[in-house]
Protein backbone atom coordinates (compact mmCIF):
# COMPACT_ATOMS: atom_id res chain seq x y z
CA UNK A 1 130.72 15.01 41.93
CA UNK A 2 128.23 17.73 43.04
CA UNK A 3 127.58 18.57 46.53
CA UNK A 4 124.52 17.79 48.59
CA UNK A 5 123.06 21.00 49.63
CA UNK A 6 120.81 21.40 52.52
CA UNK A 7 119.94 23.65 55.60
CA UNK A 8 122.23 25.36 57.43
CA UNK A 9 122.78 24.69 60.96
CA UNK A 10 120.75 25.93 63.84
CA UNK A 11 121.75 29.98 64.51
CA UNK A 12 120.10 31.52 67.49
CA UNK A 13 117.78 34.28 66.42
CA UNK A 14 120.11 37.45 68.28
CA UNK A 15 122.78 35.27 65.73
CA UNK A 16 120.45 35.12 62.61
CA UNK A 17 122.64 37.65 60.50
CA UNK A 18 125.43 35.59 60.89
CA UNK A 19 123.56 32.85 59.95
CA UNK A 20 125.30 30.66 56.53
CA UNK A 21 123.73 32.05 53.37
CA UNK A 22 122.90 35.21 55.13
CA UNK A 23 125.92 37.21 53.85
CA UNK A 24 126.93 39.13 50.70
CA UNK A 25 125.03 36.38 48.53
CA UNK A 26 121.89 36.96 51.00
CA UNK A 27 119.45 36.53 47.79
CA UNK A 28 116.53 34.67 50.39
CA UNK A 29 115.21 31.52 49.80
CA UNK A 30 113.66 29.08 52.41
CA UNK A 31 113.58 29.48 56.01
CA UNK A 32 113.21 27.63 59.00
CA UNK A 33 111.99 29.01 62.20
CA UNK A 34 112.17 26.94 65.61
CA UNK A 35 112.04 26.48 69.28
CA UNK A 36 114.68 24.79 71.60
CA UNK A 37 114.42 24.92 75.28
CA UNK A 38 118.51 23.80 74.98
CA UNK A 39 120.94 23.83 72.55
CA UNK A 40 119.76 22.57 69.01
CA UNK A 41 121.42 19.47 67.76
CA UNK A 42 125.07 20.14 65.51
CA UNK A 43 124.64 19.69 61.85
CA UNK A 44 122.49 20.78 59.22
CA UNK A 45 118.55 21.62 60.58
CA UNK A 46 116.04 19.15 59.50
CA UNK A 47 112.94 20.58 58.09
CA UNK A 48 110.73 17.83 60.16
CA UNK A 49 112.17 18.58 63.35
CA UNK A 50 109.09 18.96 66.02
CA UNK A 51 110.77 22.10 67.54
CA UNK A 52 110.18 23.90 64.06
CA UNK A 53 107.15 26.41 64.03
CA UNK A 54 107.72 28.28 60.42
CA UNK A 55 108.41 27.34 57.58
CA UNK A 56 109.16 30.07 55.06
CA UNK A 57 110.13 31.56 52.03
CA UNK A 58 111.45 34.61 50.78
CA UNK A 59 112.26 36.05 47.28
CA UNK A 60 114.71 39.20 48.61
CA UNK A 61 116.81 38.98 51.77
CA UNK A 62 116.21 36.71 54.88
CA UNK A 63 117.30 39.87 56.59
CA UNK A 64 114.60 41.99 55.12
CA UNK A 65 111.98 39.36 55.86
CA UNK A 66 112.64 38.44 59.65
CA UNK A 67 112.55 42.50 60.07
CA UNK A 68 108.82 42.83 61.01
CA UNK A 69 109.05 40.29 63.32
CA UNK A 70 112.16 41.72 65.19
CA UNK A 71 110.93 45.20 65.40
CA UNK A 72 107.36 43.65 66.58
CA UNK A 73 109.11 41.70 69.19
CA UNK A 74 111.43 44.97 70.18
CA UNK A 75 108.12 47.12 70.09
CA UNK A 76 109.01 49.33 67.70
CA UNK A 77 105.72 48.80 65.05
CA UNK A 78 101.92 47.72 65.28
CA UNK A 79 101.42 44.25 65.14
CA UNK A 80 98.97 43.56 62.31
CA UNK A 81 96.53 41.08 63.70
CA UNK A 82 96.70 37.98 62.13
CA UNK A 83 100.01 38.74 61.32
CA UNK A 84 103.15 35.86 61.76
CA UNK A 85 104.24 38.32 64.49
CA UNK A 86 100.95 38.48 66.29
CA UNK A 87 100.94 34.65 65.90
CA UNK A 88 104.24 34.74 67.32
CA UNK A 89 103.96 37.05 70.56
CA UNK A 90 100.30 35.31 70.86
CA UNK A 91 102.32 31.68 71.19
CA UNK A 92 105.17 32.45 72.57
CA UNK A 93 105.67 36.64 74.08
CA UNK A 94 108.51 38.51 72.81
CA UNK A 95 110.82 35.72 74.28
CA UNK A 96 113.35 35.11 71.31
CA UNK A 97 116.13 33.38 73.47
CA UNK A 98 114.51 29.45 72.92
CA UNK A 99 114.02 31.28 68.96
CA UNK A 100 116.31 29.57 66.58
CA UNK A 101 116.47 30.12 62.36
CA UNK A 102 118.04 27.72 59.60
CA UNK A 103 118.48 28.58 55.68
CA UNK A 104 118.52 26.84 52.61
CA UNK A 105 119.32 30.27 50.34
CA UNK A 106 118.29 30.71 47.05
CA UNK A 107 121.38 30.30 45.14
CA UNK A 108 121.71 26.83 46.40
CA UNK A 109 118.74 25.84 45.46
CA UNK A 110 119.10 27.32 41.90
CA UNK A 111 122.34 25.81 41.32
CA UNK A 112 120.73 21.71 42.23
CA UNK A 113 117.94 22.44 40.33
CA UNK A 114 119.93 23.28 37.25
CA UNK A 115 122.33 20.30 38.13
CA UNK A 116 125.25 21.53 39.46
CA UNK A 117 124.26 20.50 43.31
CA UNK A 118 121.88 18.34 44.40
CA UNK A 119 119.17 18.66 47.08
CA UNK A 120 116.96 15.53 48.15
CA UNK A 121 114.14 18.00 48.61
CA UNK A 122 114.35 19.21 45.46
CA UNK A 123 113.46 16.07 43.00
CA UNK A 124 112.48 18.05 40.11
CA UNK A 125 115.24 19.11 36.97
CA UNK A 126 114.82 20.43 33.69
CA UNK A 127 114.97 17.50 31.14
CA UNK A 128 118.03 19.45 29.30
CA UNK A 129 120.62 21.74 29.94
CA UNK A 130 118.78 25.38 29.93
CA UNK A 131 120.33 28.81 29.91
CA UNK A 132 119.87 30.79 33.36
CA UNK A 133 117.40 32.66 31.45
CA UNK A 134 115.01 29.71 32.43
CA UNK A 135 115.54 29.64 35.93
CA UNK A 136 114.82 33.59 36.57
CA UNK A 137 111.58 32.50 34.63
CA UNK A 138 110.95 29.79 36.98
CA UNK A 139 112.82 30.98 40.43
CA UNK A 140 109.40 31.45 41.70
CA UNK A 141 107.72 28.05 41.19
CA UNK A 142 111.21 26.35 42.65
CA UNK A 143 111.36 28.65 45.93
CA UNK A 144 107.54 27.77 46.14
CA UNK A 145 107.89 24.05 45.18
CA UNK A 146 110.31 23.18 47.80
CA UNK A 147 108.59 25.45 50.62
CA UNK A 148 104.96 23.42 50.10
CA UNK A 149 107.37 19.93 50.24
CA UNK A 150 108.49 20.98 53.49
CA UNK A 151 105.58 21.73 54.79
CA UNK A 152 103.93 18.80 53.45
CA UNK A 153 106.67 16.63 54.89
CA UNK A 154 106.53 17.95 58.18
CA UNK A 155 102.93 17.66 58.59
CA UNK A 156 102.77 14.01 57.66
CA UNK A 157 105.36 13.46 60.27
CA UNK A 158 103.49 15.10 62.84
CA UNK A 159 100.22 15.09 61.90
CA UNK A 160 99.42 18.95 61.45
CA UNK A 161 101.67 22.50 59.94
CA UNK A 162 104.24 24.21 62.00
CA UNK A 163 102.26 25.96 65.01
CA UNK A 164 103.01 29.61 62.76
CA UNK A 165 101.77 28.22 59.42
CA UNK A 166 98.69 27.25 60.48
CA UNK A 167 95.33 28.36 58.54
């Protein structure tokens, strides 16, 4: 029986690289980005939570693309305006202690979508057994695939994107 794979649990932002799926296998993959005033709730992060602000993806390592950010919040680089991190410090300062991240890495999500996992978010599956060859071809249109579902989900559920995806 294959496992269900979903989001990690909450891990404070000063935590992030400790973070499950942020280790050795730290290929990216989707991201979550939220706000708690307390402690998040135990368990795996739900995409549709109202305290999440981003939803992302990333095709190389979560670490590599939360690094802007962090060295924008630490003042170490220009802010590009328009920018996530302008967004950011515009909604919210350089506070990063109510800052909270989730995961659902890459591999995960390769490994339901070529059967041997599932994920509820990700409904679509090749109609036969392909090699791996097939999924580096279409690694892309997954990552991408599941990151516009979440973000579709969560604005149905509240009626508009995550306050950092907005237009």
């Amino acid at each position: 029986m294959s496992q269900e794979m979903c989001f990690s649990s909450w891990c404070s932002w000063a935590n992030r690289n400790r973070v499950t799926g942020v280790g050795a296998k730290d290929t990216g993959g989707i991201y979550l980005w939220a706000r708690f005033d307390g402690e998040p709730a135990s368990g795996p992060a739900r995409c549709d939570d109202e305290n999440v602000i981003y939803i992302g993806i990333s095709d190389r390592t979560f670490k590599n693309r939360w690094y802007p950010l962090d060295r924008a919040l630490r003042n170490l680089m220009k802010v590009k305006p328009g920018s996530r991190s302008a967004r950011y410090i515009a909604l919210f300062g350089t506070d990063t202690l109510h800052l909270y991240v989730a995961v659902l890495p890459s591999y995960q999500l390769g490994q339901a979508f070529m059967g041997l996992g599932q994920c509820s978010l990700l409904d679509l599956k090749p109609t036969q057994w392909v090699s791996n060859n097939f999924l580096d071809e279409v690694y892309d249109l997954v990552l991408q695939y599941v990151e516009r579902r979440l973000l579709l989900m969560y604005a149905c559920s509240h009626g508009r994107r995550p306050s950092l995806n907005e237009k």
